[in-house]
PDB file of N, CA and C in Angstrom:
ATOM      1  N   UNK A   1     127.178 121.635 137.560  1.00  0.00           N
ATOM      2  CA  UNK A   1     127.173 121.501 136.108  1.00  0.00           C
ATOM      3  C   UNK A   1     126.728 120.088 135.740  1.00  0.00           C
ATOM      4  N   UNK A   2     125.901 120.069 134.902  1.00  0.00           N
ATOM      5  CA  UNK A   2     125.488 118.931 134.210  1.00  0.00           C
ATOM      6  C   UNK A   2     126.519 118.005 133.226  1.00  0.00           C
ATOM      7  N   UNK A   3     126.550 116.758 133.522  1.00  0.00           N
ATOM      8  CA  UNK A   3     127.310 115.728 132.582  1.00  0.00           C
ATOM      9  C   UNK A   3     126.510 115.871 130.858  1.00  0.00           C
ATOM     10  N   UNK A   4     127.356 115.928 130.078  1.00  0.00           N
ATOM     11  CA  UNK A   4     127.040 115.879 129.104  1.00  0.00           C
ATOM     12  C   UNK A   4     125.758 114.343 128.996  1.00  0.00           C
ATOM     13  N   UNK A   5     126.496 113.280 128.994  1.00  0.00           N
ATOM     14  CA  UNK A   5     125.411 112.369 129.282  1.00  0.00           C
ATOM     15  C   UNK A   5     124.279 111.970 130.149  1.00  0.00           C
ATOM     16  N   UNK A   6     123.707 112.876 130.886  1.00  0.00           N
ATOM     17  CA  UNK A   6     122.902 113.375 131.748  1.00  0.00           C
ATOM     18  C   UNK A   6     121.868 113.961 130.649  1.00  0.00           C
ATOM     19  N   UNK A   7     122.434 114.532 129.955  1.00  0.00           N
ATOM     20  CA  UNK A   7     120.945 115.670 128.654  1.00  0.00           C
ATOM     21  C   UNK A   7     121.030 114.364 127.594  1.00  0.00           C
ATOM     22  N   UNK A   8     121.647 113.069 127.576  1.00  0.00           N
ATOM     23  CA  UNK A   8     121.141 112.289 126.259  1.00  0.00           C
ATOM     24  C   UNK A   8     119.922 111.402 126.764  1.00  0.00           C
ATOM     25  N   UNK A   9     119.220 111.569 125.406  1.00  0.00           N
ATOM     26  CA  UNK A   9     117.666 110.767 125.428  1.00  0.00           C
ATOM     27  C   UNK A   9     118.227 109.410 124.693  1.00  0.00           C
ATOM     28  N   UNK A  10     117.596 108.162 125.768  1.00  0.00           N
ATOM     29  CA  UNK A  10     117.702 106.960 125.075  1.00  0.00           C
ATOM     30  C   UNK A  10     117.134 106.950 123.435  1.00  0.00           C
ATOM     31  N   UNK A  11     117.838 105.953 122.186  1.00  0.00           N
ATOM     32  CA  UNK A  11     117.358 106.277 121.154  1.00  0.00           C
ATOM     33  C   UNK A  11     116.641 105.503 121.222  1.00  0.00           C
ATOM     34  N   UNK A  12     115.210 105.764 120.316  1.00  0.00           N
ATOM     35  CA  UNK A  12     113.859 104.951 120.141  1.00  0.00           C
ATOM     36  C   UNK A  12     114.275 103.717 119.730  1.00  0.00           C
ATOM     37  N   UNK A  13     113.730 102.628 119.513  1.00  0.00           N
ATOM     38  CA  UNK A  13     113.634 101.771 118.755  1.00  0.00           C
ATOM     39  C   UNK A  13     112.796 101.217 117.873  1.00  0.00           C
ATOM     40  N   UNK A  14     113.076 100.989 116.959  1.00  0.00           N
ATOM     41  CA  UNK A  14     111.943  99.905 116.441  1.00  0.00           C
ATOM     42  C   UNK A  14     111.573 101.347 115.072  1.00  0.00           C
ATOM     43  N   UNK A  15     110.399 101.380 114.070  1.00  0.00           N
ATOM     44  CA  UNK A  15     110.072 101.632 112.788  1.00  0.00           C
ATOM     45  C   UNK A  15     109.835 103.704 113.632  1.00  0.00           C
ATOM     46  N   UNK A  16     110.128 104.153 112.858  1.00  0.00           N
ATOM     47  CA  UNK A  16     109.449 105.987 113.874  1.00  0.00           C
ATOM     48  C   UNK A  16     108.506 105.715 112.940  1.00  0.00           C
ATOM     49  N   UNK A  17     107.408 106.216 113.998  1.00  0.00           N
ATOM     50  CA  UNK A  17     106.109 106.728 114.010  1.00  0.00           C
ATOM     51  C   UNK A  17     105.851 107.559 112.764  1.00  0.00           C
ATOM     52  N   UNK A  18     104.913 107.099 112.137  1.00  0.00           N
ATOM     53  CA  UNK A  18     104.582 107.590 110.996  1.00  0.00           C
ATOM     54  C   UNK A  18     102.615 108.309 110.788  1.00  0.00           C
ATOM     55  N   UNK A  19     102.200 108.264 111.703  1.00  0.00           N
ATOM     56  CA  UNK A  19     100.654 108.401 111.643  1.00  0.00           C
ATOM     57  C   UNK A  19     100.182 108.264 112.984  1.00  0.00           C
ATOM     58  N   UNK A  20      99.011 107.999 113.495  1.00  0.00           N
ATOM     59  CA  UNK A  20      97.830 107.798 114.340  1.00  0.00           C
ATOM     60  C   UNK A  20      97.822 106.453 114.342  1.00  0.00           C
ATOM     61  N   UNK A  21      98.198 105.673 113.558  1.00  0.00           N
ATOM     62  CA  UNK A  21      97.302 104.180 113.473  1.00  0.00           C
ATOM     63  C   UNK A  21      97.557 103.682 114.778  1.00  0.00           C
ATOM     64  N   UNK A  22      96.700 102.818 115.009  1.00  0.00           N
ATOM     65  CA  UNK A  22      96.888 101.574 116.435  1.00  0.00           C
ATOM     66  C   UNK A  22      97.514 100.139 116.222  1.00  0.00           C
ATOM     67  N   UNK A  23      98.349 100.175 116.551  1.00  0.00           N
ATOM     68  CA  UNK A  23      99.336  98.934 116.342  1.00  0.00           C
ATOM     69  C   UNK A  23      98.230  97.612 116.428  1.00  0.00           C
ATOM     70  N   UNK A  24      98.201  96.643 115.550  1.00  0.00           N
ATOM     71  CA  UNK A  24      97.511  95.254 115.742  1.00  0.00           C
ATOM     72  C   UNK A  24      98.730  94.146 115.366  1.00  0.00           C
ATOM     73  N   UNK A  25      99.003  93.359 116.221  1.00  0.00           N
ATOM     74  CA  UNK A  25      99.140  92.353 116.571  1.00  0.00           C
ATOM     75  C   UNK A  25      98.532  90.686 115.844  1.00  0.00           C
ATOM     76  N   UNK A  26      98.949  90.350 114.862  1.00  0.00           N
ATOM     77  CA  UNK A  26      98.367  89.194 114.115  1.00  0.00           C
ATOM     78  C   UNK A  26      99.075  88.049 114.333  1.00  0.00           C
ATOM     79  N   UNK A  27      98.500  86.904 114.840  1.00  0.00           N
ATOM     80  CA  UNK A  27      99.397  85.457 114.405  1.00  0.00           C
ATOM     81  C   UNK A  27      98.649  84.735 113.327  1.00  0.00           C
ATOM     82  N   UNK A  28      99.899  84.600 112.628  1.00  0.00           N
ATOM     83  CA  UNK A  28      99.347  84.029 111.307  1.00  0.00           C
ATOM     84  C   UNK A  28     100.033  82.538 111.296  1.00  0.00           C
ATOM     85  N   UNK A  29      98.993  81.726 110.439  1.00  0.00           N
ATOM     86  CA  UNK A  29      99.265  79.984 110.740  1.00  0.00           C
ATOM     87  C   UNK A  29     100.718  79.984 109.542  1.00  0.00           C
ATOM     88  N   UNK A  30     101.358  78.949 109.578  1.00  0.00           N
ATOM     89  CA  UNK A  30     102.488  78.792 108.876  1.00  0.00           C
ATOM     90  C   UNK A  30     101.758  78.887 106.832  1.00  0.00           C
ATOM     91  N   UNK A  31     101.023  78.164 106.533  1.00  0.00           N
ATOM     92  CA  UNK A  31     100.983  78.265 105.360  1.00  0.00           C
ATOM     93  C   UNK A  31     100.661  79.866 104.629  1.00  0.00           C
ATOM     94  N   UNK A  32      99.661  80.707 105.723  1.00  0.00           N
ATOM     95  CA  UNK A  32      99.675  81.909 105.037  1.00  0.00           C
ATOM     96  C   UNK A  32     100.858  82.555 105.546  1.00  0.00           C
ATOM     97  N   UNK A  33     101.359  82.441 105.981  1.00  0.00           N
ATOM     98  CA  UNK A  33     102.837  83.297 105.946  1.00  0.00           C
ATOM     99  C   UNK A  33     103.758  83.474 105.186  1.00  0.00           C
ATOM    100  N   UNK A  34     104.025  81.606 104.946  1.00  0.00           N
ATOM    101  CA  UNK A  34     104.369  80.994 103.348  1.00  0.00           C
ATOM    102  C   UNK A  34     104.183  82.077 102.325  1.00  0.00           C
ATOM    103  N   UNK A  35     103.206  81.794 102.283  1.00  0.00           N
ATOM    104  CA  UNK A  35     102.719  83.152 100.994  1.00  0.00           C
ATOM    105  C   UNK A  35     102.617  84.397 101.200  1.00  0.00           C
ATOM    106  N   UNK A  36     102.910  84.989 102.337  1.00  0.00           N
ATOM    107  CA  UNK A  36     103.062  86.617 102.601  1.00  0.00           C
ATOM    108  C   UNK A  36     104.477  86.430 101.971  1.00  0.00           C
ATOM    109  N   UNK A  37     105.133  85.933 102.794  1.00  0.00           N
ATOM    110  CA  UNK A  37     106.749  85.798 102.310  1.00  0.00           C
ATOM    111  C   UNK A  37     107.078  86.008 100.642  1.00  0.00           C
ATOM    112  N   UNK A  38     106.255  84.388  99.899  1.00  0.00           N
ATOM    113  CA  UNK A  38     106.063  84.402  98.896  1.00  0.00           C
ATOM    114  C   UNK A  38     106.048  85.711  97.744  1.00  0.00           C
ATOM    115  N   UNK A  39     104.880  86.405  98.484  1.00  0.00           N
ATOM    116  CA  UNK A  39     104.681  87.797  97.814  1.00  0.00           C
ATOM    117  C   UNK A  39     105.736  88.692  97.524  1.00  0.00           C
ATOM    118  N   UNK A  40     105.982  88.423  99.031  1.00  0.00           N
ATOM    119  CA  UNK A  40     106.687  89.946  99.520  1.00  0.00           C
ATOM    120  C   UNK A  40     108.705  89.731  98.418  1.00  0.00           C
ATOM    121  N   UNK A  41     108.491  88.263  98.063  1.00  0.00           N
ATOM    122  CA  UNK A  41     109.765  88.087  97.503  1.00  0.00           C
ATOM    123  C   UNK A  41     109.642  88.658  95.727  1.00  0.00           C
ATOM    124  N   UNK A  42     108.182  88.897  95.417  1.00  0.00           N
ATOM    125  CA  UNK A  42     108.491  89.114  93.970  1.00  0.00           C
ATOM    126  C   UNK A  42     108.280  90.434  94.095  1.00  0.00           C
ATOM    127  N   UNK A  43     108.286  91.296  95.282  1.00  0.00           N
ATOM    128  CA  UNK A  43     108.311  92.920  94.737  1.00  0.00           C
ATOM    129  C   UNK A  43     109.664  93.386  95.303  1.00  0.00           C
ATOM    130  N   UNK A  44     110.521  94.175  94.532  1.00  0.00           N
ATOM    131  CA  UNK A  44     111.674  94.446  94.642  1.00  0.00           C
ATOM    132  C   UNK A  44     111.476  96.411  94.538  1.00  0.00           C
ATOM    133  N   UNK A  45     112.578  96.563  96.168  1.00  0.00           N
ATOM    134  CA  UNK A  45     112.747  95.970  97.162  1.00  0.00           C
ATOM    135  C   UNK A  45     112.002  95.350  97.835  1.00  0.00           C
ATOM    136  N   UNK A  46     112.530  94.196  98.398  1.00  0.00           N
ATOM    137  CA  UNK A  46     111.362  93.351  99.179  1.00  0.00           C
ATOM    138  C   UNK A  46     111.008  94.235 100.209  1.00  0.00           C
ATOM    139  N   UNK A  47     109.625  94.318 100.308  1.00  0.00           N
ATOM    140  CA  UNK A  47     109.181  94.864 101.978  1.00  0.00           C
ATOM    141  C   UNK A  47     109.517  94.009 103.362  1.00  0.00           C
ATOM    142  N   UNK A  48     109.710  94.889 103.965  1.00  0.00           N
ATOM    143  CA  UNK A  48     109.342  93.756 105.446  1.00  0.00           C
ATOM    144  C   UNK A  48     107.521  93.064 105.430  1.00  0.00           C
ATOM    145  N   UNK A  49     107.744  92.515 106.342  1.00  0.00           N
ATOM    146  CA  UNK A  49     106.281  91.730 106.625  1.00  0.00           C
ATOM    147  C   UNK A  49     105.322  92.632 106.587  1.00  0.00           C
ATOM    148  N   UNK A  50     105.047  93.880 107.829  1.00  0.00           N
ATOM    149  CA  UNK A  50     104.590  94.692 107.882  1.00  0.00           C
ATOM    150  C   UNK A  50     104.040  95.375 107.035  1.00  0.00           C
ATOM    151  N   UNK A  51     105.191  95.910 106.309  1.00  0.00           N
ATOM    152  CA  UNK A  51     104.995  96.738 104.665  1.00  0.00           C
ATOM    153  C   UNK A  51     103.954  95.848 103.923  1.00  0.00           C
ATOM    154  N   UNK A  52     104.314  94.530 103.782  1.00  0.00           N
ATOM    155  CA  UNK A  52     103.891  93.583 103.215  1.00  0.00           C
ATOM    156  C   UNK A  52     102.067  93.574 103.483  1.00  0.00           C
ATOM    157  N   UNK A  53     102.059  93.425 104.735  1.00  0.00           N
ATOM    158  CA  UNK A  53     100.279  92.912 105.019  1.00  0.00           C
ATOM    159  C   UNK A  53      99.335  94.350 105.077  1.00  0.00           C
ATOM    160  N   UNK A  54     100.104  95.514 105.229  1.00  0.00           N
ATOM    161  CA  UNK A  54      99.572  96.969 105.227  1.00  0.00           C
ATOM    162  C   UNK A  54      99.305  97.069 103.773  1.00  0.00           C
ATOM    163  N   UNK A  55     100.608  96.813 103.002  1.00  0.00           N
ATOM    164  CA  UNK A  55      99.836  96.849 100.927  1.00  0.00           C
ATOM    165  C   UNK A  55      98.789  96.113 100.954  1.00  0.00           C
ATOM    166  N   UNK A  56      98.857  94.667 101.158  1.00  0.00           N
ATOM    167  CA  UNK A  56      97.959  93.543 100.796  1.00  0.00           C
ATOM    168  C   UNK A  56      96.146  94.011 101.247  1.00  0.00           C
ATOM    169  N   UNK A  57      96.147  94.657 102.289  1.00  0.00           N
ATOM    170  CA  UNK A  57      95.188  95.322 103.050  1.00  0.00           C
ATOM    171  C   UNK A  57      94.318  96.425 102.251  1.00  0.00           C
ATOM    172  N   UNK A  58      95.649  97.483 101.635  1.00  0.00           N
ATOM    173  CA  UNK A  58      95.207  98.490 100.938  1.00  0.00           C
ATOM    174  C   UNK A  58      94.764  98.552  99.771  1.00  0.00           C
ATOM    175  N   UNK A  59      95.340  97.406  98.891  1.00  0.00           N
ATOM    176  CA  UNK A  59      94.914  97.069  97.769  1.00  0.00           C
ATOM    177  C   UNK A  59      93.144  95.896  98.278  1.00  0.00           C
ATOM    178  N   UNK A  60      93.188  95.235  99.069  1.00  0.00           N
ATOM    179  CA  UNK A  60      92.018  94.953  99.349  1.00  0.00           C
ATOM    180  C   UNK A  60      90.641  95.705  99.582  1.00  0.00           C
ATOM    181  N   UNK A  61      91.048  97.229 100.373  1.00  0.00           N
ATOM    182  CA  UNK A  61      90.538  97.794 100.377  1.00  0.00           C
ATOM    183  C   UNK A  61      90.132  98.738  99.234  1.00  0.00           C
ATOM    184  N   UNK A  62      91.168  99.142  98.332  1.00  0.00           N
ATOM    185  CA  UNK A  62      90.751  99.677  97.291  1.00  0.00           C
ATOM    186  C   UNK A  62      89.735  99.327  96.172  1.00  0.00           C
ATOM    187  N   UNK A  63      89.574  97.810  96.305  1.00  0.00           N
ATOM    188  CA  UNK A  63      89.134  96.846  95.420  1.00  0.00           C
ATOM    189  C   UNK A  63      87.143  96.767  96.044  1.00  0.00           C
ATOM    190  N   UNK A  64      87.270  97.619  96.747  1.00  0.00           N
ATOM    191  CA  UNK A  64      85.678  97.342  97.184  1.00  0.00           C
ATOM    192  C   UNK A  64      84.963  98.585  97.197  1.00  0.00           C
TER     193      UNK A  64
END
């Protein structure tokens, strides 16, 4: 007979998967971060960073 904890799956971590996209990886210099931050403090709820540079992106993109 099997242990009950034997059938548990470690839990994921980190944001669940929401799409296809390919994770990118950015280092950003201290002053533009400054101002991601900046941003991200006058929209309520604040986003995380993430949330943050994925809008900033989309609205960039929309704009062209």
């Amino acid at each position: 007979m099997t242990d009950a904890t034997e059938k548990m799956q470690p839990q994921k971590r980190g944001r669940p998967a929401i799409g296809k996209g390919t994770p990118v990886q950015v280092r950003l210099q201290p002053d533009l971060l400054a101002w991601v931050d900046a941003e991200r403090a006058k929209v309520k709820p604040e986003p995380t960073r993430p949330e943050m540079i994925r809008h900033i992106l989309e609205k960039v993109k929309g704009q062209k």
